[in-house]
C-alpha atoms as a PDB file:
ATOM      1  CA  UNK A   1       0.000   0.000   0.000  1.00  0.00           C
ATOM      2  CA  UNK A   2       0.984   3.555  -0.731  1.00  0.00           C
ATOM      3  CA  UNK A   3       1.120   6.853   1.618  1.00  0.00           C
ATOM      4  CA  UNK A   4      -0.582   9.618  -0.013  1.00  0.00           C
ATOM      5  CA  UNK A   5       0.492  13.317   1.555  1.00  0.00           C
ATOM      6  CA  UNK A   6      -3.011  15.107   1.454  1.00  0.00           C
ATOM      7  CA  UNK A   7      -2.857  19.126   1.595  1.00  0.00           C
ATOM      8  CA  UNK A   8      -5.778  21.300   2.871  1.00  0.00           C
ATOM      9  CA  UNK A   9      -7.188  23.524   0.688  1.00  0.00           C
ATOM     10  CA  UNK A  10      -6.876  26.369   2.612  1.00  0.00           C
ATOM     11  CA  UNK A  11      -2.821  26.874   3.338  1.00  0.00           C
ATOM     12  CA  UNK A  12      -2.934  30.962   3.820  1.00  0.00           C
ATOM     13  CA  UNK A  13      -1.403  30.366   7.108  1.00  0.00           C
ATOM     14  CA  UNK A  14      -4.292  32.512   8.884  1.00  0.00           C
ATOM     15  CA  UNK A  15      -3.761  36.582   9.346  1.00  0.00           C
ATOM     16  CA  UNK A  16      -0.283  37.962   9.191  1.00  0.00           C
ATOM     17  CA  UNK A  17       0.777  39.066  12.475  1.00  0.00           C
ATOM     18  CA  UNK A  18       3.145  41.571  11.073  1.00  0.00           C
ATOM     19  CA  UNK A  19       1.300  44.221  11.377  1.00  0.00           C
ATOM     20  CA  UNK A  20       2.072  46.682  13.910  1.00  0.00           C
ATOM     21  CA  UNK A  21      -1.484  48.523  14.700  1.00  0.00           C
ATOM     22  CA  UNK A  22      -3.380  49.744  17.877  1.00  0.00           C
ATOM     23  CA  UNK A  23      -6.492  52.055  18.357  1.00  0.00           C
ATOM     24  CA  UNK A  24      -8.193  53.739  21.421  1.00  0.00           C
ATOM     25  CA  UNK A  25     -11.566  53.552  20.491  1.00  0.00           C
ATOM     26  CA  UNK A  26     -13.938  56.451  22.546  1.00  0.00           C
ATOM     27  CA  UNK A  27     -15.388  53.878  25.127  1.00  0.00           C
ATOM     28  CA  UNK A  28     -11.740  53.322  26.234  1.00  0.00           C
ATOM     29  CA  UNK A  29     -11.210  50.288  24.539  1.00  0.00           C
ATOM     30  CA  UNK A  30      -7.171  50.145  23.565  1.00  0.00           C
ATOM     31  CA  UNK A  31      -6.768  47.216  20.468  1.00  0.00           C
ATOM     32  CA  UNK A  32      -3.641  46.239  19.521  1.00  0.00           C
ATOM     33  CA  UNK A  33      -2.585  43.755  16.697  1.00  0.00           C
ATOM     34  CA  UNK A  34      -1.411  40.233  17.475  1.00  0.00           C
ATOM     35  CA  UNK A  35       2.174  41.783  16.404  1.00  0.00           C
ATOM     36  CA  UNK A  36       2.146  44.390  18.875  1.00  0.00           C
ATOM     37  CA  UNK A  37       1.220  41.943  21.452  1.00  0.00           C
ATOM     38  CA  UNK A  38       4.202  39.771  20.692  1.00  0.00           C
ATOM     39  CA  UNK A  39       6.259  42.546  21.323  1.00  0.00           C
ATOM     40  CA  UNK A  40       4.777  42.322  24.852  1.00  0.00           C
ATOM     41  CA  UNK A  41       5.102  38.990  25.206  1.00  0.00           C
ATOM     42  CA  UNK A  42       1.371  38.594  25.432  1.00  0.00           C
ATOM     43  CA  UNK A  43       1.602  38.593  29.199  1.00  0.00           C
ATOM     44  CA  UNK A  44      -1.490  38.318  31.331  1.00  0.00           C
ATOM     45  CA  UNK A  45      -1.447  42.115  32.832  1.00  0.00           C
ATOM     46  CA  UNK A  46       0.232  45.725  31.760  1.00  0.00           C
ATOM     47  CA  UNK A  47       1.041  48.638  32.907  1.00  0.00           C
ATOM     48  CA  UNK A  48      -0.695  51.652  31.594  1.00  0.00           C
ATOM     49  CA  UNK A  49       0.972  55.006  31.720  1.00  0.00           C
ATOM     50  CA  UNK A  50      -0.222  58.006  29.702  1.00  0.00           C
ATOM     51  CA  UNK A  51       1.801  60.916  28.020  1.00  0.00           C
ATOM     52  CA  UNK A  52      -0.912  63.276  27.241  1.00  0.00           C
ATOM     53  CA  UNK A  53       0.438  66.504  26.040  1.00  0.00           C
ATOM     54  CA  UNK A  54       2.262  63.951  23.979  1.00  0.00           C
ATOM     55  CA  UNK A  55      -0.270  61.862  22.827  1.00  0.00           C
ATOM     56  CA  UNK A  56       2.047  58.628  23.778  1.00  0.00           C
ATOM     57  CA  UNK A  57       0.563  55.414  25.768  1.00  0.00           C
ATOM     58  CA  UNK A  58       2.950  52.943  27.114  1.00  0.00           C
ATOM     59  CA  UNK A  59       2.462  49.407  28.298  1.00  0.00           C
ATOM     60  CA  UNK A  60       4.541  47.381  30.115  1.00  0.00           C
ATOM     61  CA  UNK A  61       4.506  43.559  30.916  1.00  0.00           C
ATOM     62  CA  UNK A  62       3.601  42.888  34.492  1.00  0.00           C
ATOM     63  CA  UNK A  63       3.157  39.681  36.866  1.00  0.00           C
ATOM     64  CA  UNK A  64      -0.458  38.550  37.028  1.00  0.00           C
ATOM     65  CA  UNK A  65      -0.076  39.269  40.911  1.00  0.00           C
ATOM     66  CA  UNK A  66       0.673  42.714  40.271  1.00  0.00           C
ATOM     67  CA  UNK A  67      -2.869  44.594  41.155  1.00  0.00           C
ATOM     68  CA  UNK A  68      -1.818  47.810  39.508  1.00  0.00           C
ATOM     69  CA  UNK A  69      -1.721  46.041  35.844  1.00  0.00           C
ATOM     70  CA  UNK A  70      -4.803  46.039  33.966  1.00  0.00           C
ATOM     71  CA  UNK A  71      -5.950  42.696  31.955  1.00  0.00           C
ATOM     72  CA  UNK A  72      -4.700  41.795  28.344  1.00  0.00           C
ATOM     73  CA  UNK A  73      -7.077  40.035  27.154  1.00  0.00           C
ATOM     74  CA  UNK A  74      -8.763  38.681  23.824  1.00  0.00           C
ATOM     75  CA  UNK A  75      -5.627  36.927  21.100  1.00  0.00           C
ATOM     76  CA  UNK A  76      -7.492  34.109  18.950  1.00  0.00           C
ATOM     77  CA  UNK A  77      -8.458  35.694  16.024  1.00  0.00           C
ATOM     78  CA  UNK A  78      -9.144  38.658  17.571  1.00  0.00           C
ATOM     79  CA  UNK A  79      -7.170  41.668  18.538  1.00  0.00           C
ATOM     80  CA  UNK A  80      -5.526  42.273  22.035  1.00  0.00           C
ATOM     81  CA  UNK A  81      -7.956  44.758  23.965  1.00  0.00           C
ATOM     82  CA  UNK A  82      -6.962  46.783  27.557  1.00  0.00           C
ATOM     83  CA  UNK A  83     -10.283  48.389  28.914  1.00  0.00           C
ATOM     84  CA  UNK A  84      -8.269  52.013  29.829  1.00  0.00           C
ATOM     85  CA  UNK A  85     -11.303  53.833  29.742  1.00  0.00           C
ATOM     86  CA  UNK A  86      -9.557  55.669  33.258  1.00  0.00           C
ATOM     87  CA  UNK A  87      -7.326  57.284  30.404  1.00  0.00           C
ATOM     88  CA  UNK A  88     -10.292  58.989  28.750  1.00  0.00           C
ATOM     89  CA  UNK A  89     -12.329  60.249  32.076  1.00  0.00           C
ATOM     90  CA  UNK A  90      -9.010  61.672  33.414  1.00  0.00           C
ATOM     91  CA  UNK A  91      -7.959  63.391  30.077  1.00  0.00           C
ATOM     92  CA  UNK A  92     -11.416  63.745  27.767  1.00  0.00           C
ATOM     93  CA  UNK A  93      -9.894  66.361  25.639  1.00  0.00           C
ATOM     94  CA  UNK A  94      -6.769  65.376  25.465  1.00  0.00           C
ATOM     95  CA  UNK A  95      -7.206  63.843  21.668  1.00  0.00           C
ATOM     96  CA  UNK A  96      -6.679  60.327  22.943  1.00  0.00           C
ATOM     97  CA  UNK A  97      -8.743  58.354  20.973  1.00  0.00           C
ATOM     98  CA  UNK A  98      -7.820  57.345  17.598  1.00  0.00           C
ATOM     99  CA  UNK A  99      -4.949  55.672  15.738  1.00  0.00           C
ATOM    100  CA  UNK A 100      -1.776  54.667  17.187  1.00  0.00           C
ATOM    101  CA  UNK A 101       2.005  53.779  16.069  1.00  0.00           C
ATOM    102  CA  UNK A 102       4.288  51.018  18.116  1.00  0.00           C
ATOM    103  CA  UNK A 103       7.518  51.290  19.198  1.00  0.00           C
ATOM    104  CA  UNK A 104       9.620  48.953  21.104  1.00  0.00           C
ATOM    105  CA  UNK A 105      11.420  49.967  23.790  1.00  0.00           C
ATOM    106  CA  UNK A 106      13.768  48.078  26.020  1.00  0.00           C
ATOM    107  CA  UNK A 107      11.044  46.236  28.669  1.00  0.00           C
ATOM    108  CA  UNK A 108       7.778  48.341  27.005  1.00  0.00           C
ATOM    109  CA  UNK A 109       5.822  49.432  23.857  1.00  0.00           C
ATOM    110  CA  UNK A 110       5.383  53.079  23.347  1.00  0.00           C
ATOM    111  CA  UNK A 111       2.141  54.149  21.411  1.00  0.00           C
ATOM    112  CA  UNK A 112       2.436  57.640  19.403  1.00  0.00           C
ATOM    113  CA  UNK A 113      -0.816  58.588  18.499  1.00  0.00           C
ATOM    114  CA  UNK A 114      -1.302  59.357  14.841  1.00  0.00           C
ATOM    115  CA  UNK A 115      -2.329  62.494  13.370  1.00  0.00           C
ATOM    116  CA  UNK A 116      -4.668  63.400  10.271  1.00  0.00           C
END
């Protein structure tokens, strides 16, 4: 008898995790690409601190004992979401919400908000 290699149809490989995106949307919903949450290291919990004059949000990996981190959650074929809407009540007019560009830093990702 003779082994046949079969092939599925489908062999996209799924969505490209390349991309580098993330978005605060205006209920305080921060989305982030599967690529940006590599970058992380998809941990369980980040740090949230806010640049406003800037327009820059960073995250940093945390412990999941750490109380001060907020939840990363979603990943399938979904995006990353943090629920930061504390970012938006403390700085409404700050120009927050929108489009965002990723940067790595050393032990963090720095988002620079994007501007029309």
């Amino acid at each position: 008898m003779a082994w046949f290699k079969m092939v599925p149809a489908n062999t996209g490989g799924g969505r490209p995790r390349a991309l580098l995106t993330a978005r605060m949307d205006a209920q305080g919903q921060f989305s982030m690409s599967h690529a940006v949450a590599d970058m992380l290291g998809c941990p369980e919990r980040v740090i949230v601190e806010v640049e406003p004059e800037l327009r820059q949000i960073r995250l940093t990996p945390t412990t999941p004992d750490n109380r001060g981190g907020f939840a990363l959650s979603g990943g399938g074929n979904a995006s990353y979401r943090v629920r930061a809407k504390e970012v938006l009540n403390r700085w409404p007019g700050a120009g927050l919400i929108g489009d965002y560009q990723p940067r790595k830093q050393a032990s963090a990702v720095v988002f620079v908000r994007i501007t029309e």
